[in-house]
N, C-alpha and C. Protein backbone atom coordinates (compact mmCIF):
# COMPACT_ATOMS: atom_id res chain seq x y z
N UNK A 1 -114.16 157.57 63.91
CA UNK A 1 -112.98 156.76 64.10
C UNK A 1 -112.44 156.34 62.73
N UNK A 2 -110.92 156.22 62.73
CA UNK A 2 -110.67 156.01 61.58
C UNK A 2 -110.70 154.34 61.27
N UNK A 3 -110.95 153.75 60.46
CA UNK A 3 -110.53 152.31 60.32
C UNK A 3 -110.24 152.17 58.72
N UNK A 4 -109.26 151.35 58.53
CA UNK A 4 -108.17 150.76 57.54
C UNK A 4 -109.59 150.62 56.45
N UNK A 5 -110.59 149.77 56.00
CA UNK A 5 -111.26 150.46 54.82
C UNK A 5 -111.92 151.54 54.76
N UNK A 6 -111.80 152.54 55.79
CA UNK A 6 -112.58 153.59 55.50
C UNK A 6 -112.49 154.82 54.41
N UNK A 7 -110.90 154.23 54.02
CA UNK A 7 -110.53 155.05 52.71
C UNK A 7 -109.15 156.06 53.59
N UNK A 8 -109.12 156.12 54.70
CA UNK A 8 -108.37 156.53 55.60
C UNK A 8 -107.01 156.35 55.36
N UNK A 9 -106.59 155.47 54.69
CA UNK A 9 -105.11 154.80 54.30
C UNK A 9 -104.57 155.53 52.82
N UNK A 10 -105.83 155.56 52.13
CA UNK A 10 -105.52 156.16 50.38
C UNK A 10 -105.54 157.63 50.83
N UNK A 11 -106.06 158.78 51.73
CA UNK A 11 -105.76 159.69 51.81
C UNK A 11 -105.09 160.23 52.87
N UNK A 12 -104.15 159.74 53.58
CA UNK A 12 -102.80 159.87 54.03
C UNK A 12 -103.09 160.19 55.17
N UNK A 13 -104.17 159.97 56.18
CA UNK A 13 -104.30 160.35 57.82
C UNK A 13 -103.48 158.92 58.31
N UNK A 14 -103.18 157.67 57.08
CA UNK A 14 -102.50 156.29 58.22
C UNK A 14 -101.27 156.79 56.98
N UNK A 15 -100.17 156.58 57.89
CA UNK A 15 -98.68 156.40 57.83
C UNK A 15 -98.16 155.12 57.90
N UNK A 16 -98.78 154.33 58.41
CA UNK A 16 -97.88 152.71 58.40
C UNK A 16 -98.96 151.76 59.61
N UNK A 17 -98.69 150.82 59.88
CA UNK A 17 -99.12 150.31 60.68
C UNK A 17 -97.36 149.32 61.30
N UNK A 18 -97.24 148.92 62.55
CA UNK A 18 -96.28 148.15 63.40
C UNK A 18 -96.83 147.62 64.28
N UNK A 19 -95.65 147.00 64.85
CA UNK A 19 -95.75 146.21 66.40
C UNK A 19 -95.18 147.07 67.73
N UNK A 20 -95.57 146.83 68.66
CA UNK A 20 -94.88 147.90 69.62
C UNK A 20 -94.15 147.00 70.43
N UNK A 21 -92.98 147.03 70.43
CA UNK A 21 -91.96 145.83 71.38
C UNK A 21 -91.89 146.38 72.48
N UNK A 22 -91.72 145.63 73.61
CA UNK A 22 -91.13 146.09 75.05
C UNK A 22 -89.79 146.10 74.96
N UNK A 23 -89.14 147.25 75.12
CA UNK A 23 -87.70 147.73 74.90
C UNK A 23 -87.29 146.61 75.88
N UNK A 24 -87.46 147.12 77.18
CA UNK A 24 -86.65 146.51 78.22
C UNK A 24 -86.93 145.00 78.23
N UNK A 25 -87.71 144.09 77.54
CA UNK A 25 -87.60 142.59 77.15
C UNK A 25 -86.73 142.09 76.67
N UNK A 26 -86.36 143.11 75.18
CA UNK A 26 -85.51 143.15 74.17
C UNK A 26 -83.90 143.52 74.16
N UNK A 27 -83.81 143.36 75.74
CA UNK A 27 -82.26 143.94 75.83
C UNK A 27 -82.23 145.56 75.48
N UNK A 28 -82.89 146.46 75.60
CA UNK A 28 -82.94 147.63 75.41
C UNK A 28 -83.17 148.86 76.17
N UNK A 29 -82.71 148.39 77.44
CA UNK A 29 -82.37 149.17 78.84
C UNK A 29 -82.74 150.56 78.92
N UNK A 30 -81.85 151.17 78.28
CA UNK A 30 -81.32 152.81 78.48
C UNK A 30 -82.12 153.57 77.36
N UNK A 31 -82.77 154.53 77.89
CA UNK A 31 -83.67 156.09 77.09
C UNK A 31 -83.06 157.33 77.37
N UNK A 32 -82.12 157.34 76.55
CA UNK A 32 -81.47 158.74 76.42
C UNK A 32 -82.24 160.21 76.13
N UNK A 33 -82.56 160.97 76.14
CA UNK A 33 -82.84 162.38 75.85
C UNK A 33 -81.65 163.38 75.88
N UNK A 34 -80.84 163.39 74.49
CA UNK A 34 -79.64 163.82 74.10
C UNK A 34 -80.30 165.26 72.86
N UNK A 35 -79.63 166.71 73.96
CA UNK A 35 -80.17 168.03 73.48
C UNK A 35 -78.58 168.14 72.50
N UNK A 36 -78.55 168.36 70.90
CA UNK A 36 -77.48 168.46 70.48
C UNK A 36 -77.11 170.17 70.02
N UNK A 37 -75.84 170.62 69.79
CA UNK A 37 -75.65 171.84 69.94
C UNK A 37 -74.99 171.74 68.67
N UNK A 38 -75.06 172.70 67.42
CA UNK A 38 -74.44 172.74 66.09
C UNK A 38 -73.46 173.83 66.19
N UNK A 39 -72.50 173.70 65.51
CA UNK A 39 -71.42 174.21 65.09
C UNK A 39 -72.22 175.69 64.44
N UNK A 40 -72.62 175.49 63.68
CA UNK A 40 -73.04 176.68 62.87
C UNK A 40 -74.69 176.05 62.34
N UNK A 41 -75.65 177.01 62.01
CA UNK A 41 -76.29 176.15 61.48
C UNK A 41 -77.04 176.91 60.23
N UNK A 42 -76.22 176.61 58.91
CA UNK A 42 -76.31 176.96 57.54
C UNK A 42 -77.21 175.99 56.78
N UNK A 43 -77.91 175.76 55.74
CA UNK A 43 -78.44 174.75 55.16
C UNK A 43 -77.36 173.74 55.03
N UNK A 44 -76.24 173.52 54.25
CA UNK A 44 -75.74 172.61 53.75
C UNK A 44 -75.53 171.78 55.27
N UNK A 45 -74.90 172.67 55.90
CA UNK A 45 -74.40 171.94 57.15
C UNK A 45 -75.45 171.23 57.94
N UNK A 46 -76.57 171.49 58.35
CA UNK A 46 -77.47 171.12 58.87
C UNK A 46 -78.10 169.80 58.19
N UNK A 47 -78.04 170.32 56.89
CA UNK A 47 -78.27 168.35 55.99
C UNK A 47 -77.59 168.19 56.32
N UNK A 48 -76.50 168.28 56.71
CA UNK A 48 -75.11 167.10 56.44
C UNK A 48 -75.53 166.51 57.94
N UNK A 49 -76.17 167.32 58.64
CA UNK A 49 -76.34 166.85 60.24
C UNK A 49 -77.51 165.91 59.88
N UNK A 50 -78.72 165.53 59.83
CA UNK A 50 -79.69 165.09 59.38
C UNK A 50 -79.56 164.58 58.71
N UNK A 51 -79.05 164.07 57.62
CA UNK A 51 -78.82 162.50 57.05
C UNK A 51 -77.73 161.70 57.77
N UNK A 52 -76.65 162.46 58.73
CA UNK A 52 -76.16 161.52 59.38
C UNK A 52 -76.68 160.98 60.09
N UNK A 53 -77.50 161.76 60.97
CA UNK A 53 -78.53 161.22 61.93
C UNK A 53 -79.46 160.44 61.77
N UNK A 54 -80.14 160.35 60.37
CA UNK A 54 -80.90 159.41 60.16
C UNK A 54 -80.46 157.95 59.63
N UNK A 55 -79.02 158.00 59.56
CA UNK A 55 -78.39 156.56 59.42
C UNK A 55 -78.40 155.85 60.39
N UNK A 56 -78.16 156.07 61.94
CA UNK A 56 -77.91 155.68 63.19
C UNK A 56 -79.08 154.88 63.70
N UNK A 57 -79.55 154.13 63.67
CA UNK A 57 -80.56 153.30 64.30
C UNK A 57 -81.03 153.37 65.76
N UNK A 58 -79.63 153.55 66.70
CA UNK A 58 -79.89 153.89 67.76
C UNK A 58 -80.92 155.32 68.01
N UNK A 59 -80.70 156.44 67.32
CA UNK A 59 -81.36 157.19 67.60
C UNK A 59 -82.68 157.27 66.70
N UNK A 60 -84.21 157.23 67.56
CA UNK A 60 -85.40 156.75 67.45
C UNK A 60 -86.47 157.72 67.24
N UNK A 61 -85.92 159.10 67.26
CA UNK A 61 -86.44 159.94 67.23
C UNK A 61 -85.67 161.44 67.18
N UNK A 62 -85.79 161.92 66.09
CA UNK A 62 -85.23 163.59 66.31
C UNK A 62 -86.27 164.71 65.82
N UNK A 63 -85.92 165.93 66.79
CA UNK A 63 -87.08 167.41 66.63
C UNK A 63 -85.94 167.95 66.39
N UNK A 64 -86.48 169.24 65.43
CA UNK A 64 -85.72 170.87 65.95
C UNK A 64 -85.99 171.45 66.98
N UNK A 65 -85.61 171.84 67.66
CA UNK A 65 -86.17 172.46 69.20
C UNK A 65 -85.95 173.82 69.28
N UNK A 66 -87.22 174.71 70.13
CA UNK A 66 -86.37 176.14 70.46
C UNK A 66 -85.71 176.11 71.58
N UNK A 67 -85.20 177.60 71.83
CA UNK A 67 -84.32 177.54 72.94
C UNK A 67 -82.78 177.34 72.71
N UNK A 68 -82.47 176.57 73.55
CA UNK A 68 -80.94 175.98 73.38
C UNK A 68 -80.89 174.97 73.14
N UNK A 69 -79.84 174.94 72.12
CA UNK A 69 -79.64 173.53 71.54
C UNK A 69 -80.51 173.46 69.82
N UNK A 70 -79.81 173.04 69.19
CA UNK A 70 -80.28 172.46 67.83
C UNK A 70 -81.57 171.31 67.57
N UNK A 71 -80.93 170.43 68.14
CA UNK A 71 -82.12 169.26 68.11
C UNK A 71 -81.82 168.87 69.28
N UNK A 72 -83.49 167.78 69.77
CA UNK A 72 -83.30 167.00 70.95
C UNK A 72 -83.75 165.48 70.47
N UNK A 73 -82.63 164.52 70.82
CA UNK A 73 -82.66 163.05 70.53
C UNK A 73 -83.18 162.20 71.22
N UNK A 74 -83.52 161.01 70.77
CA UNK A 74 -84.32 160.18 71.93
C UNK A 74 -83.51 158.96 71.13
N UNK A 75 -82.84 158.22 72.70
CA UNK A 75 -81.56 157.50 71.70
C UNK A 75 -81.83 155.99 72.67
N UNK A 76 -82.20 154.88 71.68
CA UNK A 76 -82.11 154.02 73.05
C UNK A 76 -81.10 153.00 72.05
N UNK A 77 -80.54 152.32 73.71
CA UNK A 77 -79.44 151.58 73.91
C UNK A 77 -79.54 150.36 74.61
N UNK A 78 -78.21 149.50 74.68
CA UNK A 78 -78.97 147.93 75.58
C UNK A 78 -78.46 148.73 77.27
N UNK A 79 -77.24 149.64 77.70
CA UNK A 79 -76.91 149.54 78.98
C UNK A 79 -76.23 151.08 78.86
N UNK A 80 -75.63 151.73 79.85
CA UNK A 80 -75.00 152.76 80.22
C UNK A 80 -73.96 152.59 79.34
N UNK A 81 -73.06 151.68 79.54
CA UNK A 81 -71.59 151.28 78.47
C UNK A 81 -71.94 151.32 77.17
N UNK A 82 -73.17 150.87 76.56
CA UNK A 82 -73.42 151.35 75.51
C UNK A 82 -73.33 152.16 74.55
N UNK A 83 -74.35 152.94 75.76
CA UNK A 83 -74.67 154.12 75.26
C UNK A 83 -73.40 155.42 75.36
N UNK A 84 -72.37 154.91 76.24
CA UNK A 84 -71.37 155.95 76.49
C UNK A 84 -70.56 155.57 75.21
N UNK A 85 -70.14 154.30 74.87
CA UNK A 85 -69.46 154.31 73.41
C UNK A 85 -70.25 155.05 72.33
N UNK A 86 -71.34 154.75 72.18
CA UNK A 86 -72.12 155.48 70.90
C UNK A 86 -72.25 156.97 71.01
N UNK A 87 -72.04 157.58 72.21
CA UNK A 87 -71.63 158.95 72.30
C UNK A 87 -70.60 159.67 72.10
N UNK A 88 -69.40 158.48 72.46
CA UNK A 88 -67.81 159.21 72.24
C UNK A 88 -67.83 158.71 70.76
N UNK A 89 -68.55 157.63 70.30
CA UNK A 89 -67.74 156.95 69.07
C UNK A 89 -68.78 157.72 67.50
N UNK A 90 -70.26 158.04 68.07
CA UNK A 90 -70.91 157.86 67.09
C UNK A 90 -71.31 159.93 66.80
N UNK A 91 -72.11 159.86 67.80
CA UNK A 91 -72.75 161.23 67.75
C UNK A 91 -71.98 162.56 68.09
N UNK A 92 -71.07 162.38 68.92
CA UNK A 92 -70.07 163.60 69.08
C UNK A 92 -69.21 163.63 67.67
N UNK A 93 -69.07 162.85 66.77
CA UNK A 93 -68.38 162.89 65.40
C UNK A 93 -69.30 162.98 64.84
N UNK A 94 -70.57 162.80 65.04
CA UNK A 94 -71.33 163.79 63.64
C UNK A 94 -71.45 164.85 62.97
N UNK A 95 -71.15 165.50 61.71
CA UNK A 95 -71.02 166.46 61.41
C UNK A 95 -71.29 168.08 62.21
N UNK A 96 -71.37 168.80 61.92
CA UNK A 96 -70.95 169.94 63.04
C UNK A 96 -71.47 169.81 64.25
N UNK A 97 -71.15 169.23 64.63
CA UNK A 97 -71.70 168.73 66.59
C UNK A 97 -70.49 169.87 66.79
N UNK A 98 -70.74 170.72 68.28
CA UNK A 98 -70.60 171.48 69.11
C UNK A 98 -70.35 170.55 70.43
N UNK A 99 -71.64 170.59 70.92
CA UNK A 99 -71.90 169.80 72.14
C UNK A 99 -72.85 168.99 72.04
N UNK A 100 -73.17 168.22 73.21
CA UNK A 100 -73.90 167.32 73.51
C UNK A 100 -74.16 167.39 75.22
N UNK A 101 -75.90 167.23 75.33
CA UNK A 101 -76.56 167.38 76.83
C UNK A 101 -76.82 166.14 76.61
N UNK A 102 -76.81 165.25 77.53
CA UNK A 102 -77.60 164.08 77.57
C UNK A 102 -78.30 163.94 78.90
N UNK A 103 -79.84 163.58 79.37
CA UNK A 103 -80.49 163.23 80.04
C UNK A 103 -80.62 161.50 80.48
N UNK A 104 -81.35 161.01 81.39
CA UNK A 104 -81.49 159.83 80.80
C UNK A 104 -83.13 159.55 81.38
N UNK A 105 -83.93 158.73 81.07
CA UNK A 105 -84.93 158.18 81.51
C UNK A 105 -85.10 157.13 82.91
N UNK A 106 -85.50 157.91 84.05
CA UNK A 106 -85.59 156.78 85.07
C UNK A 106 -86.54 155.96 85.33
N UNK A 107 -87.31 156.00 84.37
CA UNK A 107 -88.78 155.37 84.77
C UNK A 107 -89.62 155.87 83.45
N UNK A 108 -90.33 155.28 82.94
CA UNK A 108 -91.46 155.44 81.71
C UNK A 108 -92.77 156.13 82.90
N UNK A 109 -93.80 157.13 82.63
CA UNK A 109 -94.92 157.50 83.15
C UNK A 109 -95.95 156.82 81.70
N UNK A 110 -95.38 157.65 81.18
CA UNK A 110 -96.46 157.24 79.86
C UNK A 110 -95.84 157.78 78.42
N UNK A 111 -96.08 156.76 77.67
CA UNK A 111 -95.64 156.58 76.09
C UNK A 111 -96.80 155.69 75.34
N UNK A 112 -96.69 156.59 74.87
CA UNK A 112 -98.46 156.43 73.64
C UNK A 112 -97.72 156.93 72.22
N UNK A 113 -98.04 156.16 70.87
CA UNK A 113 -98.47 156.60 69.66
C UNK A 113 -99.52 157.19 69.17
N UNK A 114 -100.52 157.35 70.18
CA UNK A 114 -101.70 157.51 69.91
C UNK A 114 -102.32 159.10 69.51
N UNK A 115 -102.66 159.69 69.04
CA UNK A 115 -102.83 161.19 68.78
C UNK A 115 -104.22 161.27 69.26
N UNK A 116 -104.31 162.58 70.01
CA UNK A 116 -105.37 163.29 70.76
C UNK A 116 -106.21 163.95 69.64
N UNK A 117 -107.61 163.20 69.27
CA UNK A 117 -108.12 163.20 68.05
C UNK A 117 -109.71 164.00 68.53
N UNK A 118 -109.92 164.43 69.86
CA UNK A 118 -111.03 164.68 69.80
C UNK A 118 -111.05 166.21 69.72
N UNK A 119 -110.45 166.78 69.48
CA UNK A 119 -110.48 168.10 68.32
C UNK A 119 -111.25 168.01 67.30
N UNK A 120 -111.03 166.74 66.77
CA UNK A 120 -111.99 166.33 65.35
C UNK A 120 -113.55 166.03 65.46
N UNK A 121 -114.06 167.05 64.29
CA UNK A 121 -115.53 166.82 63.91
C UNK A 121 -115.96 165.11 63.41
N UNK A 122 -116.67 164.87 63.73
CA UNK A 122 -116.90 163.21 62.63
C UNK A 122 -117.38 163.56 61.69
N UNK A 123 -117.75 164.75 61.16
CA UNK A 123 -118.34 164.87 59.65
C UNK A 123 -117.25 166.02 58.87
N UNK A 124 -116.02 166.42 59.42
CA UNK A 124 -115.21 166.84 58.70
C UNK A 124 -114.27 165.78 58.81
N UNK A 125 -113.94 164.86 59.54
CA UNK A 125 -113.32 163.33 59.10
C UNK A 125 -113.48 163.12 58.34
N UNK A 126 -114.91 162.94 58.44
CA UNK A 126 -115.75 161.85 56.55
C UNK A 126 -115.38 162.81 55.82
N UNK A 127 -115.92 163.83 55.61
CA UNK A 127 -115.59 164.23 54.41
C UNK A 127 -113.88 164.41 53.78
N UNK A 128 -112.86 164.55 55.06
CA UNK A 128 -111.53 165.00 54.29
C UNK A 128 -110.81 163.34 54.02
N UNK A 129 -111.40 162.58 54.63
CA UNK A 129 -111.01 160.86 54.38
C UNK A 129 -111.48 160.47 53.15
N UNK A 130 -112.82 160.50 52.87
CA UNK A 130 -113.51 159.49 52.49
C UNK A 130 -114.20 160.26 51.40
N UNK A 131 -113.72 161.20 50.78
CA UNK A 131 -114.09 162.01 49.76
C UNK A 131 -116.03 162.54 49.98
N UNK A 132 -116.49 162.16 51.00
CA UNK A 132 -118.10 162.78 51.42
C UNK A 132 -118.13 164.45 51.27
N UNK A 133 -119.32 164.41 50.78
CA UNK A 133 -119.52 165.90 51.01
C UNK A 133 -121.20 166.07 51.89
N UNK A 134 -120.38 165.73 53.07
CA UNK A 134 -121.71 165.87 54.15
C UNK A 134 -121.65 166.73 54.48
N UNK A 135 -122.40 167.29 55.27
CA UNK A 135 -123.11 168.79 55.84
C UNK A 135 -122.62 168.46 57.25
């Protein structure tokens, strides 16, 4: 297991530590799953897509995806009206946007940060953490 002095933090298996809020406490209703479609997709253009996207706060998460579609977004919002302005106003004017699929979330099953770690040896842990050279 990893824990915060185990040296785990100085060799980059921890990324940060947070709080996990309850969206829907927080006025934060609506879970979009928005598949976006690019105009073209060249290097320059594609940064230009991806730093816009990473300005937007609303959206909480972006992949490249295969298949159809460019990327798929995970966009949360306080209500439906919301989220329909930040679509006409925000993300359909992002640089080479095409189209836009949007899904929405009717119900949470399960949402975890947690990574499926028992793939991992405990003595190739120690050693790639904690500088060990155990057997």
């Amino acid at each position: 297991m990893l824990a915060p002095g185990a040296g785990a933090g100085k060799s980059g298996f921890i990324k940060g530590y947070h709080a996990e809020l309850d969206r829907q406490k927080i006025g934060l209703g609506v879970l979009a799953f928005v598949r976006l479609d690019a105009e073209r997709n060249t290097g320059d253009s594609t940064r230009a897509l991806e730093e816009a996207i990473k300005q937007l706060p609303q959206i909480v998460s972006c992949h490249y995806i295969s298949g159809s579609g460019t990327f798929e977004l995970q966009v949360i919002c306080q209500d439906l009206d919301s989220f329909s302005r930040f679509a006409r106003e925000s993300l359909i004017n992002l640089p080479h946007v095409k189209d836009l699929h949007t899904s929405f979330s009717l119900g949470e099953v399960k949402a975890s940060s947690a990574l499926p770690l028992n793939h991992l040896q405990p003595t190739s842990l120690l050693r790639g953490c904690c500088g060990r050279n155990e057997s």
